[in-house]
PDB file of N, CA and C in Angstrom:
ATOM      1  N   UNK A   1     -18.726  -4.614   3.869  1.00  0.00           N
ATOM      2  CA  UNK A   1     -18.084  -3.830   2.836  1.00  0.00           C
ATOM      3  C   UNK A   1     -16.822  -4.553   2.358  1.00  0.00           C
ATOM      4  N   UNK A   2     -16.567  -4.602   1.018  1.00  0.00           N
ATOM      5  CA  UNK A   2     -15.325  -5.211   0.809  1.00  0.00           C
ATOM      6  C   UNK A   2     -14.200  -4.200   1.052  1.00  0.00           C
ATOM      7  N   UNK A   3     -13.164  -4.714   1.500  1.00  0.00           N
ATOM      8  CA  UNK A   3     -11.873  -4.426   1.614  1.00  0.00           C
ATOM      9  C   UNK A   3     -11.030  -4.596   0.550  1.00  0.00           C
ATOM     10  N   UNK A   4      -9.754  -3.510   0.464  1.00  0.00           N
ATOM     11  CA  UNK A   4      -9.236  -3.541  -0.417  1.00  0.00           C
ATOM     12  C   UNK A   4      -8.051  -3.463   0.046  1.00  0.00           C
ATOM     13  N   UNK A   5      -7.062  -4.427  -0.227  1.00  0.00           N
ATOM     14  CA  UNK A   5      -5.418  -4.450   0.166  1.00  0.00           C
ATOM     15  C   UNK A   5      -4.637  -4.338  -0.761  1.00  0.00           C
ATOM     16  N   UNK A   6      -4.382  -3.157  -0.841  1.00  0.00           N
ATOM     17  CA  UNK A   6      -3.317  -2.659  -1.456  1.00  0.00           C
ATOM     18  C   UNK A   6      -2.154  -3.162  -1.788  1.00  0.00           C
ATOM     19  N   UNK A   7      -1.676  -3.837  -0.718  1.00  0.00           N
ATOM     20  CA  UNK A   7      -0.094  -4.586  -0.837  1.00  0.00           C
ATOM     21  C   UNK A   7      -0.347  -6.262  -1.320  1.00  0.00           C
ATOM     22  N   UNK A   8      -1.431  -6.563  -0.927  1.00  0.00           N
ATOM     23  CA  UNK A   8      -1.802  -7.757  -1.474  1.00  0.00           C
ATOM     24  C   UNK A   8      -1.933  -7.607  -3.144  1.00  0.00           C
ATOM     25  N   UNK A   9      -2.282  -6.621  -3.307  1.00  0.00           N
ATOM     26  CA  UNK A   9      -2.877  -6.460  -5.044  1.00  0.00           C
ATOM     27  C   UNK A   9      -1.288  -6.095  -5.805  1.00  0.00           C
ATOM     28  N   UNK A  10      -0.335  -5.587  -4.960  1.00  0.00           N
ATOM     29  CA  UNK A  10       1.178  -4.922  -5.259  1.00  0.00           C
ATOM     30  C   UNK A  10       2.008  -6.380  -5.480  1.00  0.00           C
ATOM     31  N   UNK A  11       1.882  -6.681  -4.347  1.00  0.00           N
ATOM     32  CA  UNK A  11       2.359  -8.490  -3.937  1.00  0.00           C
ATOM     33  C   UNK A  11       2.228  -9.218  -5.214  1.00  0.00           C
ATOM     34  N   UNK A  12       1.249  -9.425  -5.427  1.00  0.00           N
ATOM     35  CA  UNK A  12       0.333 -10.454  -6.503  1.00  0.00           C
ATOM     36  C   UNK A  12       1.081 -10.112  -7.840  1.00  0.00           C
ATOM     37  N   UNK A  13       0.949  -8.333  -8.327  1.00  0.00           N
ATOM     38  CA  UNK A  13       1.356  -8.090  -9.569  1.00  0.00           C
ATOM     39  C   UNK A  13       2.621  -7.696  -9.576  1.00  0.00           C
ATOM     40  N   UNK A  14       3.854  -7.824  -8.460  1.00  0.00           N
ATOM     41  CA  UNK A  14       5.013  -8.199  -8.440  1.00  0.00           C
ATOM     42  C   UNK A  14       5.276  -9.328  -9.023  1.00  0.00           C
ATOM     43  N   UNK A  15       4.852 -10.287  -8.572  1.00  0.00           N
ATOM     44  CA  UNK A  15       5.449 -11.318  -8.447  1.00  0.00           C
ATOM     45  C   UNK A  15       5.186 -12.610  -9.507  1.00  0.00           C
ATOM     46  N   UNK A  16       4.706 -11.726 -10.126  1.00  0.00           N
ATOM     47  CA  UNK A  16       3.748 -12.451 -11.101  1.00  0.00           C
ATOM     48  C   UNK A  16       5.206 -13.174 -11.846  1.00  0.00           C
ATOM     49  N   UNK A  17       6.641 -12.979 -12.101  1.00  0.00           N
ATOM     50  CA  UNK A  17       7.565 -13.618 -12.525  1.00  0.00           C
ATOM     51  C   UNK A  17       8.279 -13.277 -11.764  1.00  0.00           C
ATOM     52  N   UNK A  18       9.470 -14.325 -12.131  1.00  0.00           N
ATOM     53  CA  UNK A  18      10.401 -14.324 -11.010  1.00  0.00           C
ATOM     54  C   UNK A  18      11.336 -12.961 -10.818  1.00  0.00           C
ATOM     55  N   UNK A  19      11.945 -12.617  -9.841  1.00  0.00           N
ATOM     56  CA  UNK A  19      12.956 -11.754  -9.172  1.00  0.00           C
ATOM     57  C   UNK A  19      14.079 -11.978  -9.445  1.00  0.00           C
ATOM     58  N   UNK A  20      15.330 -11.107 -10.289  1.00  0.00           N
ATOM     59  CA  UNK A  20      16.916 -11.395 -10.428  1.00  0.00           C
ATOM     60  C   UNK A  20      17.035 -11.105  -9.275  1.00  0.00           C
ATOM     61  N   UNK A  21      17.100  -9.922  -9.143  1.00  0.00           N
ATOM     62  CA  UNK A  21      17.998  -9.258  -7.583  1.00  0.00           C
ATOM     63  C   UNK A  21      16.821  -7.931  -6.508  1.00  0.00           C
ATOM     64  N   UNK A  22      17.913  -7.353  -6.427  1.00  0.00           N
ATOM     65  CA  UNK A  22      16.979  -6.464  -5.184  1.00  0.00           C
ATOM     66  C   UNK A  22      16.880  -5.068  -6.091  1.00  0.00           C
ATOM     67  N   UNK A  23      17.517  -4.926  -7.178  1.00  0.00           N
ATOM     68  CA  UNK A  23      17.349  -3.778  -8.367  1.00  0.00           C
ATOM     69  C   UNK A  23      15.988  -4.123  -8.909  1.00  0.00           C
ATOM     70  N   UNK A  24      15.679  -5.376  -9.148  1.00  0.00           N
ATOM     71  CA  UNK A  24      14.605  -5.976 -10.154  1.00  0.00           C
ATOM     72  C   UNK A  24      13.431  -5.949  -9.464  1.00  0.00           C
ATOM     73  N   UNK A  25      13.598  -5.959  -7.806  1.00  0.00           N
ATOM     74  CA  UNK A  25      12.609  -5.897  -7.423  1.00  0.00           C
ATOM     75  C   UNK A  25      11.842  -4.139  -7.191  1.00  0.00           C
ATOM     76  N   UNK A  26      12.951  -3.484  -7.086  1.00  0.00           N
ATOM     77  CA  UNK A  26      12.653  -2.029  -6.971  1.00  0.00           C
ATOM     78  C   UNK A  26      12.275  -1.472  -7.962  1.00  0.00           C
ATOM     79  N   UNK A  27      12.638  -1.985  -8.878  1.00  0.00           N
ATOM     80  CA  UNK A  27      11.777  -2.015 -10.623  1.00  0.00           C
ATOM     81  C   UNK A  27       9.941  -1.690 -11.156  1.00  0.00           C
ATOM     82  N   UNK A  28      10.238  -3.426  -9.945  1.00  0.00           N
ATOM     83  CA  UNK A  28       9.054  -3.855 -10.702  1.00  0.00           C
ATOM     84  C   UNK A  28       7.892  -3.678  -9.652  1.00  0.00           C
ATOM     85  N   UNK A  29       8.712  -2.932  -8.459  1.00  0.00           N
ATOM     86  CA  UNK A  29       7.451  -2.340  -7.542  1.00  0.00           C
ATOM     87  C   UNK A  29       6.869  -0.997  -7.765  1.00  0.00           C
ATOM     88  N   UNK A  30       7.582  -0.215  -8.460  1.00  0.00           N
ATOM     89  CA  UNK A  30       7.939   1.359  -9.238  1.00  0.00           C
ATOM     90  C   UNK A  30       6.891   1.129 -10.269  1.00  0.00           C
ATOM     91  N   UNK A  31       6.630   0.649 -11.268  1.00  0.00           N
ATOM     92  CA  UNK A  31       6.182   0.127 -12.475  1.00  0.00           C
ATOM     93  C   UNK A  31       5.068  -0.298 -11.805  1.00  0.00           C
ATOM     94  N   UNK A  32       4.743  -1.374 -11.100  1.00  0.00           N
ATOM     95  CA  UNK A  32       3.233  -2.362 -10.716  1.00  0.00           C
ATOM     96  C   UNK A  32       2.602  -0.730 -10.105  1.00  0.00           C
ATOM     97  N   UNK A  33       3.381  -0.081  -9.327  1.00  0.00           N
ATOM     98  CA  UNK A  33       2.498   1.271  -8.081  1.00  0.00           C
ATOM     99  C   UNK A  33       2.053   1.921  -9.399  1.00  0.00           C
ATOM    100  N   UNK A  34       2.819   2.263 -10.261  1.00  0.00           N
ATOM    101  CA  UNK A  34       2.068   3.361 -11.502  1.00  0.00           C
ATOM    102  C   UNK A  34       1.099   2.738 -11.817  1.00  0.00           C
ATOM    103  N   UNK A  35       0.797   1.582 -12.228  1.00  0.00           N
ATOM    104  CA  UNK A  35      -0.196   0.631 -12.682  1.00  0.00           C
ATOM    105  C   UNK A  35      -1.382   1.036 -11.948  1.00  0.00           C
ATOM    106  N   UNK A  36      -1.265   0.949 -10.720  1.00  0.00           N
ATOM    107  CA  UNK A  36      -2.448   1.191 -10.028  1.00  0.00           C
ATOM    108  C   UNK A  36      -3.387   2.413 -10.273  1.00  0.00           C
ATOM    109  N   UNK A  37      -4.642   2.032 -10.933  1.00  0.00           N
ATOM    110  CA  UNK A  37      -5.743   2.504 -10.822  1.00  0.00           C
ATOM    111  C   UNK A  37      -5.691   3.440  -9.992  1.00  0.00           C
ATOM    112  N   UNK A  38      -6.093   5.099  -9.855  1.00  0.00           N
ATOM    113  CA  UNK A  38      -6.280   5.948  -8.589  1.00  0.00           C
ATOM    114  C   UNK A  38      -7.291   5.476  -7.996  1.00  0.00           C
ATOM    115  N   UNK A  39      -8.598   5.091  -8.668  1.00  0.00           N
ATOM    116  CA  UNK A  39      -9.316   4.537  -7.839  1.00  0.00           C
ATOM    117  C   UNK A  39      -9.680   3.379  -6.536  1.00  0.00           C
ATOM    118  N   UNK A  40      -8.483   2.779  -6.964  1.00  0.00           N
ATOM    119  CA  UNK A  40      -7.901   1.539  -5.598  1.00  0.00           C
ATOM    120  C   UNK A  40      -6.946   2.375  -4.837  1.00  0.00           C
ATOM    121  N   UNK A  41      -6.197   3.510  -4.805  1.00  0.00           N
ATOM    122  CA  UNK A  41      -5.655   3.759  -4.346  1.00  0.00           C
ATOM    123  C   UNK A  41      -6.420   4.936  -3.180  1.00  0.00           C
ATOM    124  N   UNK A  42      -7.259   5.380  -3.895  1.00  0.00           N
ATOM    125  CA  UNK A  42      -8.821   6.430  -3.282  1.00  0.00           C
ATOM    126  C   UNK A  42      -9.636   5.375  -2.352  1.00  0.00           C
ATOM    127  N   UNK A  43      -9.767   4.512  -2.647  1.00  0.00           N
ATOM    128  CA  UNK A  43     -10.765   3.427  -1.440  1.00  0.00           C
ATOM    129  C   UNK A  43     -10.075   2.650  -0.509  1.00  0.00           C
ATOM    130  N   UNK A  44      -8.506   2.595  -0.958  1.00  0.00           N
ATOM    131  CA  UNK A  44      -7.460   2.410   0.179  1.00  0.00           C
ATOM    132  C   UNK A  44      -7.756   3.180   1.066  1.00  0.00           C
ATOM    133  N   UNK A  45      -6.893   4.749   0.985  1.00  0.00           N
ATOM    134  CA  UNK A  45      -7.330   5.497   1.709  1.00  0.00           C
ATOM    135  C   UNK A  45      -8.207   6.131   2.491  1.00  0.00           C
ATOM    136  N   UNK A  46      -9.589   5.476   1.474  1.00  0.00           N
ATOM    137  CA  UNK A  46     -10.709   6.128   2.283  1.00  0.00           C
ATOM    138  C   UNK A  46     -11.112   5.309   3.661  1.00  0.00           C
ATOM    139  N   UNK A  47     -10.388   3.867   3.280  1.00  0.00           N
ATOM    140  CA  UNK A  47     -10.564   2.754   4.572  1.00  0.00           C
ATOM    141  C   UNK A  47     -10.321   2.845   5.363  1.00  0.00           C
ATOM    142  N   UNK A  48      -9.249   3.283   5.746  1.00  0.00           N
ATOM    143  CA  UNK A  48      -8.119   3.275   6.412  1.00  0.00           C
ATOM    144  C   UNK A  48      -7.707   4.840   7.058  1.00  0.00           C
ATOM    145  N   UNK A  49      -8.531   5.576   6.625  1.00  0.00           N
ATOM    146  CA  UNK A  49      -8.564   7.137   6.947  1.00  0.00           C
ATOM    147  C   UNK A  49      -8.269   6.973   8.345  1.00  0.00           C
ATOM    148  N   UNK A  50      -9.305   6.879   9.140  1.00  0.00           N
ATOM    149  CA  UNK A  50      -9.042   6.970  10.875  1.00  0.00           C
ATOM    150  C   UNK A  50      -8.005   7.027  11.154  1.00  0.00           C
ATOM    151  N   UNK A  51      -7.173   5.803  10.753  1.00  0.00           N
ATOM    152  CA  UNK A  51      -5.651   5.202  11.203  1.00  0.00           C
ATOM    153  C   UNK A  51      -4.814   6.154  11.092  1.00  0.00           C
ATOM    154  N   UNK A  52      -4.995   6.751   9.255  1.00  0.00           N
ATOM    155  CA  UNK A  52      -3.816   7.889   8.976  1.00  0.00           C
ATOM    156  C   UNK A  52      -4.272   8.891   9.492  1.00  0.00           C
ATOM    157  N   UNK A  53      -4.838   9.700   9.950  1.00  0.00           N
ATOM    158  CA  UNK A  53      -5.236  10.243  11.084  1.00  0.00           C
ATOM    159  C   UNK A  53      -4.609  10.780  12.392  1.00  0.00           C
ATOM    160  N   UNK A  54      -4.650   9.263  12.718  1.00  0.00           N
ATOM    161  CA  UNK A  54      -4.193   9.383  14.468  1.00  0.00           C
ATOM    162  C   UNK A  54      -2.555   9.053  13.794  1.00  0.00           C
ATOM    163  N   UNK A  55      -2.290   8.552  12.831  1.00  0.00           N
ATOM    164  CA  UNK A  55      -0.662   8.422  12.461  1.00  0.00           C
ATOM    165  C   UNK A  55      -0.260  10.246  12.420  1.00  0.00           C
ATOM    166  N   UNK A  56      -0.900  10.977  11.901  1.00  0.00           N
ATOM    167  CA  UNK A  56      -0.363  12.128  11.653  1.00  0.00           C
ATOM    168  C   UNK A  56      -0.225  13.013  12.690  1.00  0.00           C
ATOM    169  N   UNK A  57      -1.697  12.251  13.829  1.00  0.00           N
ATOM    170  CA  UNK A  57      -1.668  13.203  14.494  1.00  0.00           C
ATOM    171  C   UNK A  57      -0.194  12.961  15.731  1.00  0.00           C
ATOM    172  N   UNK A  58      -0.236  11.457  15.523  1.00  0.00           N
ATOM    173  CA  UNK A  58       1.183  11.412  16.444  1.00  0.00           C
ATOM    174  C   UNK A  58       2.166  11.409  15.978  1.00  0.00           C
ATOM    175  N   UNK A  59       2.400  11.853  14.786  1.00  0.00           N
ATOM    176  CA  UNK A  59       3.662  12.386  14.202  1.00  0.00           C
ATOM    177  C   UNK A  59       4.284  11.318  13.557  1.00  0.00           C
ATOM    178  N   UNK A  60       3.699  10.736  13.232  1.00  0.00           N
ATOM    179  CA  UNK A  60       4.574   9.258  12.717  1.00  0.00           C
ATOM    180  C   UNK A  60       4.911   8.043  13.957  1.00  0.00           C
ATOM    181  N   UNK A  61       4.821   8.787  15.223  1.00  0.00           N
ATOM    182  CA  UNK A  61       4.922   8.356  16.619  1.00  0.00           C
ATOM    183  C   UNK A  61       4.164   6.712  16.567  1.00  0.00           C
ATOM    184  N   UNK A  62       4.204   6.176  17.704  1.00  0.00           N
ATOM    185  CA  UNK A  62       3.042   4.993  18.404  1.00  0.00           C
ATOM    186  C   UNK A  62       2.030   5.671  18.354  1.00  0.00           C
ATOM    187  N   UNK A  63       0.673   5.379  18.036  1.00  0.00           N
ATOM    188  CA  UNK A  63      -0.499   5.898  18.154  1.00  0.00           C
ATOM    189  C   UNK A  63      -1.282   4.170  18.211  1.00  0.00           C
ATOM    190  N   UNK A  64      -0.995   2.994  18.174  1.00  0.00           N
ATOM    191  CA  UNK A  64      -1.929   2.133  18.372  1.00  0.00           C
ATOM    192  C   UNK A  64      -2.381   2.079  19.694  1.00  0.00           C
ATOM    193  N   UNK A  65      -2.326   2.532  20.401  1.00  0.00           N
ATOM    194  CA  UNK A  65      -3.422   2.675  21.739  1.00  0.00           C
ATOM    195  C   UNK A  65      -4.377   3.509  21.591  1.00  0.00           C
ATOM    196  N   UNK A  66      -4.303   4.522  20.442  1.00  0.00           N
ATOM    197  CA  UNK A  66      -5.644   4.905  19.788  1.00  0.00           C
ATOM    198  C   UNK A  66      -6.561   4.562  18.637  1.00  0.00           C
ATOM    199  N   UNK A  67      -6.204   3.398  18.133  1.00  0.00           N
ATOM    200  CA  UNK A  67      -7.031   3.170  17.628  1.00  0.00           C
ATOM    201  C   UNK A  67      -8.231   1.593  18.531  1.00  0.00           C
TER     202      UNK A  67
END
């Protein structure tokens, strides 16, 4: 099944020009996230479900000894 990385696809259409400062970058990460398709953001989640899961179920806690 293909995988879909989210932060890789965020990464990519950040950076696509250069960075002034740490304002410019909070910008243009605000702006690229709206960009995103719900549908990449729906097959993120659906991947990765298990994980958020056991994240919720430990409260935000350590939970990698369960997965």
């Amino acid at each position: 099944m293909y995988k879909i990385h989210t932060s890789g696809i965020l990464q990519e259409r950040v950076y696509r020009s250069q960075i002034r400062d740490i304002g410019h970058l909070k910008e243009r990460l605000i702006k690229e996230w709206r960009r995103f398709d719900q549908s990449i953001i729906d097959r993120t989640v659906n991947q990765c479900r298990d994980q958020l899961l056991k994240c919720v179920r430990a409260k935000g806690g350590n939970f990698e000894h369960l997965i």
